[in-house]
PDB file of N, CA and C in Angstrom:
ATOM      1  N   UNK A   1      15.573  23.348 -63.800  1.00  0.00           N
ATOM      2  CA  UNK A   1      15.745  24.140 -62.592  1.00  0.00           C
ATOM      3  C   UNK A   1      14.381  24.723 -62.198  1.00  0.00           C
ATOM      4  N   UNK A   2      13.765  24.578 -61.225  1.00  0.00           N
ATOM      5  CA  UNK A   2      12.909  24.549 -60.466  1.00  0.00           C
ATOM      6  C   UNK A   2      12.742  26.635 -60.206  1.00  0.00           C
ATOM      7  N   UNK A   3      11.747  26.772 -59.906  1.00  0.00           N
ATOM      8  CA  UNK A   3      11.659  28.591 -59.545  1.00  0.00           C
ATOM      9  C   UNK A   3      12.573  29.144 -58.380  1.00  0.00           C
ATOM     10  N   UNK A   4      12.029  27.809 -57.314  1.00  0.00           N
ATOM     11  CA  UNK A   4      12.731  28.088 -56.272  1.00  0.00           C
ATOM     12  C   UNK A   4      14.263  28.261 -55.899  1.00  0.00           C
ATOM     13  N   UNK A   5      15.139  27.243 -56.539  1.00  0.00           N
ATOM     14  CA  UNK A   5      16.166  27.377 -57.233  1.00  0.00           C
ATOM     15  C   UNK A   5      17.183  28.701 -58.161  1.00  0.00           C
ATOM     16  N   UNK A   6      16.429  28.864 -58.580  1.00  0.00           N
ATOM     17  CA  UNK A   6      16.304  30.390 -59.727  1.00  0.00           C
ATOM     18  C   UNK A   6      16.572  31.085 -58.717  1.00  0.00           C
ATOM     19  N   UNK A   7      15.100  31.218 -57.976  1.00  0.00           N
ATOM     20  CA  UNK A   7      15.345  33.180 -57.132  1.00  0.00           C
ATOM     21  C   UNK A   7      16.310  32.640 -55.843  1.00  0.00           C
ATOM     22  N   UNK A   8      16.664  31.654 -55.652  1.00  0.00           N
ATOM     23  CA  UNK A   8      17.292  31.099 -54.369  1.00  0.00           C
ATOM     24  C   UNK A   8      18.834  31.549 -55.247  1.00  0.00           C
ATOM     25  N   UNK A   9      19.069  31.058 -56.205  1.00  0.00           N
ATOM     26  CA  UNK A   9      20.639  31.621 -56.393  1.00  0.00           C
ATOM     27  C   UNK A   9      20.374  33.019 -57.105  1.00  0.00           C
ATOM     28  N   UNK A  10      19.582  33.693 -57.164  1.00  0.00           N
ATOM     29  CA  UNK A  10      19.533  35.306 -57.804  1.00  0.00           C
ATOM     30  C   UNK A  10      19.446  36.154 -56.084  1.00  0.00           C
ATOM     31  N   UNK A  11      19.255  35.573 -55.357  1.00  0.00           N
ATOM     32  CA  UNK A  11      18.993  36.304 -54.059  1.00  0.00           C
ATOM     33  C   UNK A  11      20.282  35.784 -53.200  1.00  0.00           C
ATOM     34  N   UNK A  12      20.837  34.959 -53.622  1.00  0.00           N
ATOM     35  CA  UNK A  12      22.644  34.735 -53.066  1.00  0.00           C
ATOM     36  C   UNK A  12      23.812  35.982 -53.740  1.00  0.00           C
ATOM     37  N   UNK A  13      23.461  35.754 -55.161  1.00  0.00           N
ATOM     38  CA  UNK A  13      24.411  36.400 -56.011  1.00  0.00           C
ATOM     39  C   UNK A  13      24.005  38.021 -56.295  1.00  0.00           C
ATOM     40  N   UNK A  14      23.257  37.798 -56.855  1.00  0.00           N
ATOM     41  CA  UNK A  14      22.924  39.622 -57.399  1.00  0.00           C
ATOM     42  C   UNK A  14      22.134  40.742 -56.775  1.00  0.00           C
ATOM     43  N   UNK A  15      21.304  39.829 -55.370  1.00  0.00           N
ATOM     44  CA  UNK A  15      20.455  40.958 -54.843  1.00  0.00           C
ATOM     45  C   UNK A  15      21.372  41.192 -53.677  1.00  0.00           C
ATOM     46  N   UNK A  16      22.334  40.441 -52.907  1.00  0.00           N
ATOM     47  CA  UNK A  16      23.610  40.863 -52.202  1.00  0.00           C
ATOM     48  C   UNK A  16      24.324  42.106 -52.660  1.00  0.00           C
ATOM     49  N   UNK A  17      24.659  41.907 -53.613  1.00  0.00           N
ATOM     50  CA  UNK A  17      25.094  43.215 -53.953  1.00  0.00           C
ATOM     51  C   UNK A  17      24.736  44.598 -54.655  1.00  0.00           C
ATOM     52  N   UNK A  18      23.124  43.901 -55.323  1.00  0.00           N
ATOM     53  CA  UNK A  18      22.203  45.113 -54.824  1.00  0.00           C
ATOM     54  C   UNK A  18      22.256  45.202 -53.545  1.00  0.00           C
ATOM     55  N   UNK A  19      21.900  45.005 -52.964  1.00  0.00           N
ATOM     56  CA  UNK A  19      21.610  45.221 -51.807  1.00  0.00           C
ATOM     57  C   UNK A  19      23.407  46.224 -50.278  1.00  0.00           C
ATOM     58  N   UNK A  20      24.450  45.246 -51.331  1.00  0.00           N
ATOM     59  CA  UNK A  20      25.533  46.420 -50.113  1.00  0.00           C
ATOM     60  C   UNK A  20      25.673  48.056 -51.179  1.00  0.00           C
ATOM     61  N   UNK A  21      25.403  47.754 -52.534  1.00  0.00           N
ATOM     62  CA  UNK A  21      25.689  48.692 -53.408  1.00  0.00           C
ATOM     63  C   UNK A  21      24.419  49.831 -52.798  1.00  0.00           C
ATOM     64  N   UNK A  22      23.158  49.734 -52.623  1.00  0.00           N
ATOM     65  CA  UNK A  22      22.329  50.539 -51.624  1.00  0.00           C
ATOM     66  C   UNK A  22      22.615  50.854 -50.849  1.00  0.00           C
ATOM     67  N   UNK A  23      23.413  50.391 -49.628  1.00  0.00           N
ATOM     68  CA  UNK A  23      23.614  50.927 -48.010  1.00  0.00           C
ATOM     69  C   UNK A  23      24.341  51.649 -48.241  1.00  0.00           C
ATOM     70  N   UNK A  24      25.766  51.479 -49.170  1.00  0.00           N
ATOM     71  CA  UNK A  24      27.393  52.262 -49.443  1.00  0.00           C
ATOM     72  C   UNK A  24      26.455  54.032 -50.285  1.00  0.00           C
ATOM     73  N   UNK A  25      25.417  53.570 -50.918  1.00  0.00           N
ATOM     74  CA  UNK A  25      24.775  55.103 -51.396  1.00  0.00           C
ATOM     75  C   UNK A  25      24.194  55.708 -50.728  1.00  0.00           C
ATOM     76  N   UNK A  26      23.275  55.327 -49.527  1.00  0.00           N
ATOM     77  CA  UNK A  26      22.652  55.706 -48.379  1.00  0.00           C
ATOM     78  C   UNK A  26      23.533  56.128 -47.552  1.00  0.00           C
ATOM     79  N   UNK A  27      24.625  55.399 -47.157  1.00  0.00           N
ATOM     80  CA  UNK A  27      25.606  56.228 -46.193  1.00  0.00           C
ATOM     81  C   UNK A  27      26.106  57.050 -46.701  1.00  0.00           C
ATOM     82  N   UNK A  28      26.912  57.313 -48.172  1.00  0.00           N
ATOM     83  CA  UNK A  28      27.519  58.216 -49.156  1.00  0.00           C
ATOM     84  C   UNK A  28      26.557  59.682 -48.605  1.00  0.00           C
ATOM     85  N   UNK A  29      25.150  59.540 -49.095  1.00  0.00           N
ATOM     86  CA  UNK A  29      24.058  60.688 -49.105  1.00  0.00           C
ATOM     87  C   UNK A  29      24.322  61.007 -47.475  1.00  0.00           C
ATOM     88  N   UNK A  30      23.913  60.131 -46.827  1.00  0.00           N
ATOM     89  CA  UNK A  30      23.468  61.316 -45.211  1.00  0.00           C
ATOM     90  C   UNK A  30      24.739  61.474 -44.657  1.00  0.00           C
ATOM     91  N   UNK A  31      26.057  61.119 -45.534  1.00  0.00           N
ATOM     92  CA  UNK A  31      27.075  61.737 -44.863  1.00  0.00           C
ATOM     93  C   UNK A  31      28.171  62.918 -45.957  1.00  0.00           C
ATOM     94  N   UNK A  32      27.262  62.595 -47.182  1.00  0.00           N
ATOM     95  CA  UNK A  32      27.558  64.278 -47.990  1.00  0.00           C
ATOM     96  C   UNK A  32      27.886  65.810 -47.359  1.00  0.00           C
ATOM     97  N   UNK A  33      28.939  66.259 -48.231  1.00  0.00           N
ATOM     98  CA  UNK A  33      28.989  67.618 -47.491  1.00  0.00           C
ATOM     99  C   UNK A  33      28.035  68.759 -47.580  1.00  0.00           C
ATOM    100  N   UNK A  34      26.987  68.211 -48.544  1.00  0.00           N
ATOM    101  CA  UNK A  34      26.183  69.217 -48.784  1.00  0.00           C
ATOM    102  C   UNK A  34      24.693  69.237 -47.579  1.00  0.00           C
ATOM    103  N   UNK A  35      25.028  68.184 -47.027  1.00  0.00           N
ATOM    104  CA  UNK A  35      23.974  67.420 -46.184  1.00  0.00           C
ATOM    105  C   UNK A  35      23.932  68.337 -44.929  1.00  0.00           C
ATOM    106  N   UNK A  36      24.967  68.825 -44.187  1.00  0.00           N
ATOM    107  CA  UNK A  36      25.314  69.855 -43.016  1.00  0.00           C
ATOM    108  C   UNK A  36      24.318  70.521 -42.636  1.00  0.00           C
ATOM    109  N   UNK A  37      23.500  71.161 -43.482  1.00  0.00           N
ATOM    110  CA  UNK A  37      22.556  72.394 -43.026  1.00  0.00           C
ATOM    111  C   UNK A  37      21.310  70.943 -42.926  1.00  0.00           C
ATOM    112  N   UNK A  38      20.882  70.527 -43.670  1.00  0.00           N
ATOM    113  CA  UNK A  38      19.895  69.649 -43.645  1.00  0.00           C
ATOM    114  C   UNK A  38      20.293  69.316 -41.956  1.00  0.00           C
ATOM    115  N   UNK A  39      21.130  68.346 -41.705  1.00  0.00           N
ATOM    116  CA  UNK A  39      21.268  68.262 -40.265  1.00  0.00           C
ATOM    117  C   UNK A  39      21.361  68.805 -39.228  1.00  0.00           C
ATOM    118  N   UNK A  40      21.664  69.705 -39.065  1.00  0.00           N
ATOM    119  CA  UNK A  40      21.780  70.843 -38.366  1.00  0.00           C
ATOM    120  C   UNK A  40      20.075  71.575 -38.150  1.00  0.00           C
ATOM    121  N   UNK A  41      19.743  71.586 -38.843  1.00  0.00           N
ATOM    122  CA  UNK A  41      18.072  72.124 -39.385  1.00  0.00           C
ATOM    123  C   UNK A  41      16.927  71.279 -38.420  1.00  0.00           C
ATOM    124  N   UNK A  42      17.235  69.730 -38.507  1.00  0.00           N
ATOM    125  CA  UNK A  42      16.420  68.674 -37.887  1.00  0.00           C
ATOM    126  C   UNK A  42      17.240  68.506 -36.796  1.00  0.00           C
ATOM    127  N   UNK A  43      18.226  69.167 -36.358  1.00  0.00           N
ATOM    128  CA  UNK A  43      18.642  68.995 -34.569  1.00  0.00           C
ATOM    129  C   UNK A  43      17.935  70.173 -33.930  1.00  0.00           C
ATOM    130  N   UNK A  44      17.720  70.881 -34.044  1.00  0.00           N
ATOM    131  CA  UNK A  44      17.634  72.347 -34.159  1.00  0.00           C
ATOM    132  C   UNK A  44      16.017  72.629 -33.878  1.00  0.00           C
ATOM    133  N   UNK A  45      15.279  71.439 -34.432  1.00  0.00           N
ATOM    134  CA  UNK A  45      13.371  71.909 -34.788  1.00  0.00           C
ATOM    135  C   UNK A  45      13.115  71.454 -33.470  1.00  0.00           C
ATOM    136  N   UNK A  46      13.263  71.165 -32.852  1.00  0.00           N
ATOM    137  CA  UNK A  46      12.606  71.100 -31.749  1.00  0.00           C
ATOM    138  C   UNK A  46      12.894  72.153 -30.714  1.00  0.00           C
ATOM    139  N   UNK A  47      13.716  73.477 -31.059  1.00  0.00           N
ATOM    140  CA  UNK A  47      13.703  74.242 -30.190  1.00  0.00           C
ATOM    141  C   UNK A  47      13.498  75.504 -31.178  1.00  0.00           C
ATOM    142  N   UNK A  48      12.904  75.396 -32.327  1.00  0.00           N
ATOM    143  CA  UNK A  48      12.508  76.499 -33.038  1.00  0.00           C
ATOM    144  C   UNK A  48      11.367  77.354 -32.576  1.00  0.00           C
ATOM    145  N   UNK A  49      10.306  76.815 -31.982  1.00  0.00           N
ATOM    146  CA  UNK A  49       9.205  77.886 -31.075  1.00  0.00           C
ATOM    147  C   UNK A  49       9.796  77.993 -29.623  1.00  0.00           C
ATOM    148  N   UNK A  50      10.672  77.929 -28.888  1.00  0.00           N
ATOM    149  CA  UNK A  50      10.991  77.969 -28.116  1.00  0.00           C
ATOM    150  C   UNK A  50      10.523  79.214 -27.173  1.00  0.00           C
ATOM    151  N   UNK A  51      10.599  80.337 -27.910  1.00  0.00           N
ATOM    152  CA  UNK A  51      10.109  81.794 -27.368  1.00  0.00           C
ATOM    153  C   UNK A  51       8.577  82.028 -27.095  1.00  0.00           C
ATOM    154  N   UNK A  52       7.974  81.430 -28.099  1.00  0.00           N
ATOM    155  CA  UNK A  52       6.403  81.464 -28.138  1.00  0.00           C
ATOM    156  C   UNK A  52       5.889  80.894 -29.292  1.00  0.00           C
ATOM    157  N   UNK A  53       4.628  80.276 -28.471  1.00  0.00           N
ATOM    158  CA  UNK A  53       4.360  78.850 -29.058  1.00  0.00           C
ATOM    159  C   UNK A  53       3.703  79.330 -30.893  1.00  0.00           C
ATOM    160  N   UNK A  54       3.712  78.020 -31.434  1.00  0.00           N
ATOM    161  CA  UNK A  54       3.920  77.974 -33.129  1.00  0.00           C
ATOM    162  C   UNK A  54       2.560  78.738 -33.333  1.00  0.00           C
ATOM    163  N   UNK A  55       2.430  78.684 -34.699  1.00  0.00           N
ATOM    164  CA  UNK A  55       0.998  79.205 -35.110  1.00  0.00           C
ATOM    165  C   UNK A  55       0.263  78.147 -35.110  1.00  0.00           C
ATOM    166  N   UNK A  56      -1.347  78.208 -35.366  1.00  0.00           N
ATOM    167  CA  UNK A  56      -1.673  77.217 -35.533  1.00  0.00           C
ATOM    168  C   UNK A  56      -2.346  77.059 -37.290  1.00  0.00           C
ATOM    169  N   UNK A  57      -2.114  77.833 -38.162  1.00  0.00           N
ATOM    170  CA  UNK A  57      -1.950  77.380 -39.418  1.00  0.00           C
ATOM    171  C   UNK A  57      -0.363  77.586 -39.768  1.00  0.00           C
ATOM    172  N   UNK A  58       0.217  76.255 -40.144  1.00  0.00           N
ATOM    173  CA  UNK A  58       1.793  76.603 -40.637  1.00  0.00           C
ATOM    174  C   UNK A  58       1.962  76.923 -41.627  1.00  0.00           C
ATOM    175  N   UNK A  59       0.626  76.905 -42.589  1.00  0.00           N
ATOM    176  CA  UNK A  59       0.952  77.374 -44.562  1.00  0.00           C
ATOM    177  C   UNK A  59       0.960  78.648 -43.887  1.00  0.00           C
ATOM    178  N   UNK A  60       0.256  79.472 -43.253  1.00  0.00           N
ATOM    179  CA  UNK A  60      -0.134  80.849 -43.669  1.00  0.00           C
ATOM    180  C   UNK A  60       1.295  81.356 -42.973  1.00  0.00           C
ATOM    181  N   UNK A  61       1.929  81.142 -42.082  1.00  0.00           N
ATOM    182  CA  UNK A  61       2.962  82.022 -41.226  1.00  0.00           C
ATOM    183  C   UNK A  61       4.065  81.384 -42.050  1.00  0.00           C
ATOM    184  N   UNK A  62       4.468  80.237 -42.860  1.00  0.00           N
ATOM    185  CA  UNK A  62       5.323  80.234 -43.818  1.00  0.00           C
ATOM    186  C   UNK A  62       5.445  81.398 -44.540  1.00  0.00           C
ATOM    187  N   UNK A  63       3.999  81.581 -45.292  1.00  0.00           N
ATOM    188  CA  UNK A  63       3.957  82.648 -46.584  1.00  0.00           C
ATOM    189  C   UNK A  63       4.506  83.609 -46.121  1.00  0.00           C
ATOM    190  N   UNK A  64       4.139  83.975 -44.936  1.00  0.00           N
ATOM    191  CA  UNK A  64       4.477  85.546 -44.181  1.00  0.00           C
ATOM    192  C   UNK A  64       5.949  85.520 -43.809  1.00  0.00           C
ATOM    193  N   UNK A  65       6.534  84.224 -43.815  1.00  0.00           N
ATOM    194  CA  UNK A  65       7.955  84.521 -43.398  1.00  0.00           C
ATOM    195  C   UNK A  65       8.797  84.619 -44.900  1.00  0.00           C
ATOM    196  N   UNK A  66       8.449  84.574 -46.067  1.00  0.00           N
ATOM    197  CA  UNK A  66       8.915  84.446 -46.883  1.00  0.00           C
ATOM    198  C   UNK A  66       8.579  85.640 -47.264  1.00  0.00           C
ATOM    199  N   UNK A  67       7.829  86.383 -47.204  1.00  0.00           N
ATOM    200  CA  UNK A  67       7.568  87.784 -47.419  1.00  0.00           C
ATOM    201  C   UNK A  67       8.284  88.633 -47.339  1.00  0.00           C
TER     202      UNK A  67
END
């Protein structure tokens, strides 16, 4: 049996289902219940300076909001 052969039936049989067994965990995760605030968070950032515009260092006005 030839190489080509080999990864030609390992990429029919076993990386198929690697491969749906990945998507079914990827959808599982971004549709978790713990996931809510995460989403909500990234709908949301684009109207977080809305009042007045951002800083222009974001480490330093982090620190200060955690303060």
């Amino acid at each position: 049996m030839d190489t080509y052969s080999l990864l030609r039936g390992f990429a029919d049989s076993w990386m198929l289902i690697v491969m749906t067994l990945f998507f079914v965990g990827v959808v599982f995760w971004a549709w978790r219940p713990r996931s809510r605030k995460d989403h909500d968070e990234a709908a949301s950032a684009i109207f977080r300076h809305e009042t007045k515009p951002a800083d222009d260092d974001p480490v330093s006005s982090s620190e200060e909001a955690r303060k």
